[in-house]
C-alpha atoms as a PDB file:
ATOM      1  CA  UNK A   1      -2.842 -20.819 -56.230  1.00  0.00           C
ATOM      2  CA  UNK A   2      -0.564 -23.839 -57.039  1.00  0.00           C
ATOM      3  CA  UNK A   3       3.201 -22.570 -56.442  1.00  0.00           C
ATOM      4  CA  UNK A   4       2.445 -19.529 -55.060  1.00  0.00           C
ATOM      5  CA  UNK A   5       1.770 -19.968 -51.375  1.00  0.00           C
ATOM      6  CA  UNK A   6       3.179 -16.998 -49.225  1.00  0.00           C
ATOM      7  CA  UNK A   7       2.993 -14.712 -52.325  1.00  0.00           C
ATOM      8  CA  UNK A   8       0.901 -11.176 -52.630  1.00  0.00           C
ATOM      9  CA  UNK A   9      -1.037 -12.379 -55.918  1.00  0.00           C
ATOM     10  CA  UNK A  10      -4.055  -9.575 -54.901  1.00  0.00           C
ATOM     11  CA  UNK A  11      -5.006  -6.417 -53.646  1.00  0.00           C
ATOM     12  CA  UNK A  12      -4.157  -6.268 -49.897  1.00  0.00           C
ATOM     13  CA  UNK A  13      -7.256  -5.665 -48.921  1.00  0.00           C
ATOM     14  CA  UNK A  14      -8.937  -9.315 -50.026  1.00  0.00           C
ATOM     15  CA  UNK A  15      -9.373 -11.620 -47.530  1.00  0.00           C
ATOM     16  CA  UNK A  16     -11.296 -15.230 -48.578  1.00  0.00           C
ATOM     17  CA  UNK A  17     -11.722 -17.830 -46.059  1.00  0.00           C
ATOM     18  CA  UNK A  18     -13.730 -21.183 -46.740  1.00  0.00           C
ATOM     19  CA  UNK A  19     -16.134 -21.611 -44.015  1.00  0.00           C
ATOM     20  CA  UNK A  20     -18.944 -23.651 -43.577  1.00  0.00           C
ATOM     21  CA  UNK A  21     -19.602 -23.284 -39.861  1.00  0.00           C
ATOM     22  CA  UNK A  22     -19.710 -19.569 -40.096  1.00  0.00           C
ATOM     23  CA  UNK A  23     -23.018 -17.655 -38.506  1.00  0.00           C
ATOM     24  CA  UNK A  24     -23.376 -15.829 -41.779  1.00  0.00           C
ATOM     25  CA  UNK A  25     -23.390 -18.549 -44.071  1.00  0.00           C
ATOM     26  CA  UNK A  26     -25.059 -22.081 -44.553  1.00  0.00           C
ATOM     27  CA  UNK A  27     -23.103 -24.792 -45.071  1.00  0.00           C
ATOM     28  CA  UNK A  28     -22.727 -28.959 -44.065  1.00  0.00           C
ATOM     29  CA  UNK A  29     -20.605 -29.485 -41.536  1.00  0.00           C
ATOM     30  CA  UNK A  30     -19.212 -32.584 -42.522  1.00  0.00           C
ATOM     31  CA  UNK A  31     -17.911 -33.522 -46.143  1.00  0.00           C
ATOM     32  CA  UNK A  32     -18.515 -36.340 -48.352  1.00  0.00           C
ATOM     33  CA  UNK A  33     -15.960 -38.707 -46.634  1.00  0.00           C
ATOM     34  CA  UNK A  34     -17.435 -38.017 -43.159  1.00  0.00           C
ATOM     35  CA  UNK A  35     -14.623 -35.485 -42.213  1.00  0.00           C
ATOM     36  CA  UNK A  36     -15.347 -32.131 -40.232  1.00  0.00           C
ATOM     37  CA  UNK A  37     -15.256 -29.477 -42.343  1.00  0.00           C
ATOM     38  CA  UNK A  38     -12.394 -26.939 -41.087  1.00  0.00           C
ATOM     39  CA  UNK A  39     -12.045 -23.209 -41.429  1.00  0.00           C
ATOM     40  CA  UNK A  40      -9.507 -22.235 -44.094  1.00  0.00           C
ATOM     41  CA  UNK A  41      -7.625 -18.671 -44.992  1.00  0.00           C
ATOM     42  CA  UNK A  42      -7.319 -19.137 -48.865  1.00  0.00           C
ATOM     43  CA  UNK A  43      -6.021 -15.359 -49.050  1.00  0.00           C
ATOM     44  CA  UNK A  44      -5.151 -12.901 -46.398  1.00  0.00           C
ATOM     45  CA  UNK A  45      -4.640  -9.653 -46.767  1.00  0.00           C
ATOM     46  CA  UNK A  46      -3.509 -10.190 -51.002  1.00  0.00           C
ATOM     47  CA  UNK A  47      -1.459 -13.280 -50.502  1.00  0.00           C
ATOM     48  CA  UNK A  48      -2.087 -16.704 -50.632  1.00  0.00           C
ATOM     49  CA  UNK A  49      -2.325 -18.622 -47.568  1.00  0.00           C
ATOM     50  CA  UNK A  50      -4.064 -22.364 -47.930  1.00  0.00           C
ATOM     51  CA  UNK A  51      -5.547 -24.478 -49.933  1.00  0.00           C
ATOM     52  CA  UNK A  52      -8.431 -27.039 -49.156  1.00  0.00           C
ATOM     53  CA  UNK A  53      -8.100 -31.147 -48.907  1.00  0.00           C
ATOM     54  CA  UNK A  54      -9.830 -34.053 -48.807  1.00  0.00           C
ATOM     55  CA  UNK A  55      -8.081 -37.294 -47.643  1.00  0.00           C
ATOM     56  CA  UNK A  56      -6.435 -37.833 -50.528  1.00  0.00           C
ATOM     57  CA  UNK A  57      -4.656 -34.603 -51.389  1.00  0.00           C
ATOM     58  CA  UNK A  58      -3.876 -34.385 -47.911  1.00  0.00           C
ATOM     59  CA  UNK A  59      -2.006 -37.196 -47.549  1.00  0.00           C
ATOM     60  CA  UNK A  60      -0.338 -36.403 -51.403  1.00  0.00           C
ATOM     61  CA  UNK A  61       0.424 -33.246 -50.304  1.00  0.00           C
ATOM     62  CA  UNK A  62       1.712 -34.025 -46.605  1.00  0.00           C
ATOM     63  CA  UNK A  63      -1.158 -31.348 -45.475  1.00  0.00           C
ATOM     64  CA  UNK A  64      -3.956 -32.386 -42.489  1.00  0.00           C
ATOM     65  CA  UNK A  65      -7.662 -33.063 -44.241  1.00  0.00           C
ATOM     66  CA  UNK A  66      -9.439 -29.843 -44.024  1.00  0.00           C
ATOM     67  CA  UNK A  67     -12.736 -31.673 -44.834  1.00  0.00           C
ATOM     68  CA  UNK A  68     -13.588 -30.627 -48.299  1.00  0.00           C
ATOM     69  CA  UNK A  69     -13.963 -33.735 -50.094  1.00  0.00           C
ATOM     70  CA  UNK A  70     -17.109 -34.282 -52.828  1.00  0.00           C
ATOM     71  CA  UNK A  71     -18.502 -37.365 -53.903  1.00  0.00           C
ATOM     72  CA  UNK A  72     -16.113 -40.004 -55.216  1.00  0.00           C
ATOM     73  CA  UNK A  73     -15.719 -40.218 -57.731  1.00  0.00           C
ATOM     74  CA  UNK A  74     -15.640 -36.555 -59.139  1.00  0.00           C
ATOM     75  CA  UNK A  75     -13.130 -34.710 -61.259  1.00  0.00           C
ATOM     76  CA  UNK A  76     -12.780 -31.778 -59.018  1.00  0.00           C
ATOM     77  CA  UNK A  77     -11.033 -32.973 -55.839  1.00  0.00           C
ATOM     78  CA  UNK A  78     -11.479 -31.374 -53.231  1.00  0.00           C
ATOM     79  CA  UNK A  79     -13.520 -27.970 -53.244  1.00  0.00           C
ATOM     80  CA  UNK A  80     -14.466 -24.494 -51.421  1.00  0.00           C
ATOM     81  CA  UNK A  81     -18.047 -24.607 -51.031  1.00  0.00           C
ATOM     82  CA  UNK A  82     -18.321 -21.890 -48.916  1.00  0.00           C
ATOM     83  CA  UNK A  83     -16.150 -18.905 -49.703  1.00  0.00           C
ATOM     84  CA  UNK A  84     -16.360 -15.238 -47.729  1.00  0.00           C
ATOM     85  CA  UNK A  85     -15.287 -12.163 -49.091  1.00  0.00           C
ATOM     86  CA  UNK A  86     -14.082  -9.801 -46.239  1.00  0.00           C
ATOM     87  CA  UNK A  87     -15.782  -6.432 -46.198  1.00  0.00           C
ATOM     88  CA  UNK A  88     -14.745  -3.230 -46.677  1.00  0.00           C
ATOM     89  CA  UNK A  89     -15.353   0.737 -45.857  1.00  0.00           C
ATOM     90  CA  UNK A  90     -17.585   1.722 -48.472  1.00  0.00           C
ATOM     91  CA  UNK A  91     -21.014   2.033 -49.157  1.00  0.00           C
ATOM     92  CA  UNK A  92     -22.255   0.813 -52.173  1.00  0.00           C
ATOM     93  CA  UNK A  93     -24.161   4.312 -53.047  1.00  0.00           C
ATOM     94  CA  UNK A  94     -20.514   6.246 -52.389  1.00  0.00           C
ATOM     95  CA  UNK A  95     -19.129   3.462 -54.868  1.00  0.00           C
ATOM     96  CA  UNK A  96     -21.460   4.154 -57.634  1.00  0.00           C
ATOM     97  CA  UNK A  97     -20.729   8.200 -57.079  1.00  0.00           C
ATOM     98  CA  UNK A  98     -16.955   7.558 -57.746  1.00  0.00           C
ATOM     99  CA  UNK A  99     -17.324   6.615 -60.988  1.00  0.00           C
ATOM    100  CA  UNK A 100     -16.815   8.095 -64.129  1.00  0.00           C
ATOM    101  CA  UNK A 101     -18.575   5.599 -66.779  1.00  0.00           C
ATOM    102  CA  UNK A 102     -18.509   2.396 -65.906  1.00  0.00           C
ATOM    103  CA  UNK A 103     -20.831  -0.741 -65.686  1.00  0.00           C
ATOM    104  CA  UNK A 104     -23.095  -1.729 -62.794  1.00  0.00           C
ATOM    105  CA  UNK A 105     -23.818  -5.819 -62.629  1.00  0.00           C
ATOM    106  CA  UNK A 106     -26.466  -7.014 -60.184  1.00  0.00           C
ATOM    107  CA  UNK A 107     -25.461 -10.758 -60.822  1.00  0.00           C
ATOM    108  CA  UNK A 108     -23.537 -13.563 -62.548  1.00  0.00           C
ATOM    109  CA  UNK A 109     -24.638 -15.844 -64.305  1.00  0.00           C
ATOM    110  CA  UNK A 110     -23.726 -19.514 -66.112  1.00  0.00           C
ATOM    111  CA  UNK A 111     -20.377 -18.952 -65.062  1.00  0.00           C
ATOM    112  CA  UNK A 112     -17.675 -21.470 -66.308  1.00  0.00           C
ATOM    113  CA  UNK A 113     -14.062 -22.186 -65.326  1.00  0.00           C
ATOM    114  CA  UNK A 114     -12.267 -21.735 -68.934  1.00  0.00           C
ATOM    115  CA  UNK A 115      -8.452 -21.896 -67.529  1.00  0.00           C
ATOM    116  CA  UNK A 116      -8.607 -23.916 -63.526  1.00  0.00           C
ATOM    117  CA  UNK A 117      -4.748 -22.969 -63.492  1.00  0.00           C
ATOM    118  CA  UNK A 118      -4.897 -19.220 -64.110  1.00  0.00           C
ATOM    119  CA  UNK A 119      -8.753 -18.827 -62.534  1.00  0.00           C
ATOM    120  CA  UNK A 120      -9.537 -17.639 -65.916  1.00  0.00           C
ATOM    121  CA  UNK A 121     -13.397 -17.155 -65.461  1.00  0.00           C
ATOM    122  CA  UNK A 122     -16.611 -16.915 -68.199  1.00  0.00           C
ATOM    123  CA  UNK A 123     -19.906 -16.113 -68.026  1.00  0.00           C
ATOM    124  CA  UNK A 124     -22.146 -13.485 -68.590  1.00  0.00           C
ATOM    125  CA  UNK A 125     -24.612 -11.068 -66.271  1.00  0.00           C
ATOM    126  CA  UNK A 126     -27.891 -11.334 -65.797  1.00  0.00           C
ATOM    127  CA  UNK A 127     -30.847  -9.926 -63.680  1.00  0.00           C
ATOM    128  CA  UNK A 128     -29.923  -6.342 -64.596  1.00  0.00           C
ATOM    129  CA  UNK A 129     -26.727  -4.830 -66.159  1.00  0.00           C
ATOM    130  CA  UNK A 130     -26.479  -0.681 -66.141  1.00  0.00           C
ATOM    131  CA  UNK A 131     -24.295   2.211 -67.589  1.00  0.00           C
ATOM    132  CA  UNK A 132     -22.781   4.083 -64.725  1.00  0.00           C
ATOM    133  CA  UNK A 133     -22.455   7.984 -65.836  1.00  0.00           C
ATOM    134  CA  UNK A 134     -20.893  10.729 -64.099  1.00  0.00           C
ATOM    135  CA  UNK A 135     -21.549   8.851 -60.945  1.00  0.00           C
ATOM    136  CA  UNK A 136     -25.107   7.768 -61.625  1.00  0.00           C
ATOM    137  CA  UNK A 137     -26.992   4.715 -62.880  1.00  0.00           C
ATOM    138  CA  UNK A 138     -28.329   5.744 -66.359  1.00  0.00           C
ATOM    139  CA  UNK A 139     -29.614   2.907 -68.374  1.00  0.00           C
ATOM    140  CA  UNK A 140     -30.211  -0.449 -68.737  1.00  0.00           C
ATOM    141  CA  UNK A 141     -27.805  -2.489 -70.662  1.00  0.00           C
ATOM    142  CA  UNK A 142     -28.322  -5.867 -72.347  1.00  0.00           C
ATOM    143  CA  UNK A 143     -26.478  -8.647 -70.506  1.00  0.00           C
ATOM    144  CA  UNK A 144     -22.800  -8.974 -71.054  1.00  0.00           C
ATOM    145  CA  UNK A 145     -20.685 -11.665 -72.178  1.00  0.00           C
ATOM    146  CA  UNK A 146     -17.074 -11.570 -70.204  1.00  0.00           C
ATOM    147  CA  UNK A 147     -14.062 -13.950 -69.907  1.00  0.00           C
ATOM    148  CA  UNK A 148     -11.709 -12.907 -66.819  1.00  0.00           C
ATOM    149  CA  UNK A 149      -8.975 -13.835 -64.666  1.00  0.00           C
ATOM    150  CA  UNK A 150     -10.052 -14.003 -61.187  1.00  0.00           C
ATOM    151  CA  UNK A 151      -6.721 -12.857 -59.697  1.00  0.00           C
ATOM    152  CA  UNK A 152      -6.345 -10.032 -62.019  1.00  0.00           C
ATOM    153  CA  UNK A 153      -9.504  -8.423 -61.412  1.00  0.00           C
ATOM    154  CA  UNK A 154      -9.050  -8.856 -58.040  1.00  0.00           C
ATOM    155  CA  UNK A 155      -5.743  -6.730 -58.319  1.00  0.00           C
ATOM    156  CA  UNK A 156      -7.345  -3.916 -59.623  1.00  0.00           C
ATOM    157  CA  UNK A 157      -9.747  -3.005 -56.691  1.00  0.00           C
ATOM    158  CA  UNK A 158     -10.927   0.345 -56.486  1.00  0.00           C
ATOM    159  CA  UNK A 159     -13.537  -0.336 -53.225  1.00  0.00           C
ATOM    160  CA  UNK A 160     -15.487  -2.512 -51.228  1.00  0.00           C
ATOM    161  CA  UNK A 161     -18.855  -2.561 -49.930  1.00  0.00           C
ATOM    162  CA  UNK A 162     -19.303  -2.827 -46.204  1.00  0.00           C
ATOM    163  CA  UNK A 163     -22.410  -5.067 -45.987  1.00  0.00           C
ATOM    164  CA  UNK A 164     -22.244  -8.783 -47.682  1.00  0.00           C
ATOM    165  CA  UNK A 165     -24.702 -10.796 -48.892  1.00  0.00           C
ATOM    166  CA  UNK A 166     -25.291 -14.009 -49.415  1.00  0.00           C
ATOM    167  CA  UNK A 167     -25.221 -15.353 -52.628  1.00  0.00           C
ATOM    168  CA  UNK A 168     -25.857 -18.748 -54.195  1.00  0.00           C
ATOM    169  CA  UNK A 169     -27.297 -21.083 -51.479  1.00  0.00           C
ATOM    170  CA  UNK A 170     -27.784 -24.772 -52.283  1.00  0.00           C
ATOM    171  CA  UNK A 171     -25.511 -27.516 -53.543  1.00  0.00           C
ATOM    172  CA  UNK A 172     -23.935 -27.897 -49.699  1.00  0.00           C
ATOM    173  CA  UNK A 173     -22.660 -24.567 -49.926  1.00  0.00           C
ATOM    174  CA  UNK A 174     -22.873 -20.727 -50.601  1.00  0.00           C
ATOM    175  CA  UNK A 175     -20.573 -17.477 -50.944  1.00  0.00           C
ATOM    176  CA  UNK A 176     -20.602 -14.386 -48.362  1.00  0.00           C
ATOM    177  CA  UNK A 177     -19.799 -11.593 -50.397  1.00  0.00           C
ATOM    178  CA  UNK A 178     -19.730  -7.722 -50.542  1.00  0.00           C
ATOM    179  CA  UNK A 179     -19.866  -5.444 -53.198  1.00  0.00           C
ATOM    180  CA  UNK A 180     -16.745  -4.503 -55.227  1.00  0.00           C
ATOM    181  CA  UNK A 181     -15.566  -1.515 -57.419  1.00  0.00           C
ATOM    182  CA  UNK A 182     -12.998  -2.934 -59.803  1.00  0.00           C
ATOM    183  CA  UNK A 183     -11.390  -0.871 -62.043  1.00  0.00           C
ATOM    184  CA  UNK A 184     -11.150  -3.234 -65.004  1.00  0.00           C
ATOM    185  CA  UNK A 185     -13.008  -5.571 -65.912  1.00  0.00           C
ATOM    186  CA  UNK A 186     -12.845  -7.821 -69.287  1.00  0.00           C
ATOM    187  CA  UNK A 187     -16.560  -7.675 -71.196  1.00  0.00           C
ATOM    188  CA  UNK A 188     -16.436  -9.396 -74.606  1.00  0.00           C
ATOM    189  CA  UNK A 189     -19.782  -8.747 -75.992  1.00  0.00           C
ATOM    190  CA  UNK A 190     -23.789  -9.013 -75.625  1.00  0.00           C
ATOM    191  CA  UNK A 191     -25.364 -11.647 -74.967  1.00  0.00           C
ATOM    192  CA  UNK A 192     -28.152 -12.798 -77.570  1.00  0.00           C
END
């Protein structure tokens, strides 16, 4: 998000917020410098609205100290730990229906930054992958390799799910998130 606060970089209907102290989610309260943790918009409605801090950054950056900060040292800075997806309108059953062929991914899995400036993403799925068939789940598929750019696929949103789960609890944080129906996504092969 570097040099692009105030800009529509996603579909308009993504909203992510960092919140630790939100009912849904679990999360400290405090970060590793002893700072309350703040609420923060990272993206309303497609555009880019904040970023997170820790002391440092926030003074570097002439921002106040949102209360993000790991473990000094660390490579990171200062990091999201508990990211929510808003929901949408549709139901996940109505989102499978819509499509034509398409791929069905129940999780994520060993999923690696590969470019931090263009939220380049790469991993593979796991926990059950299916072919989606004239609006149908058909058959299982063997996990996926895939390498893609967060903000892209995020561009390219066809629907999303009205109930969010939880996902990913430990490590002083987790993510809220619902289901989505992109309409591209960037699979580069099978996994062994």
């Amino acid at each position: 998000l570097a040099g692009h606060l105030g800009e529509q970089l996603v579909d308009p209907r993504i909203t992510i917020t960092d919140d630790a102290l939100a009912p849904e989610t679990i999360g400290f309260g405090i970060d590793f410098e002893g700072q309350l943790r703040q609420r923060v918009p990272l993206i309303e409605a497609g555009v880019a609205r904040g970023v997170v801090t820790d002391s440092y950054f926030a003074a570097r950056l002439g921002l106040a100290n949102s209360g993000h900060a790991l473990p000094a040292p660390n490579e990171y800075g200062p990091l999201a730990l508990n990211l929510a997806l808003a929901a949408g309108d549709a139901t996940e059953a109505e989102m499978i229906a819509s499509v034509k062929r398409g791929v069905y991914v129940t999780r994520f899995h060993y999923v690696n930054v590969e470019e931090p400036m263009k939220l380049v993403l790469t991993g593979m799925t796991r926990d059950g992958t299916f072919l989606i068939e004239d609006g149908r789940l058909t058959q299982p598929l063997r996990n996926l390799r895939f390498t893609q750019g967060v903000l892209e696929a995020l561009s390219h949103v066809a629907a999303i799910g009205s109930e969010r789960v939880l996902v990913g609890p430990g490590e002083g944080g987790a993510t809220l998130v619902p289901a989505l129906l992109l309409e591209q996504w960037a699979f580069t092969g099978q996994t062994g």
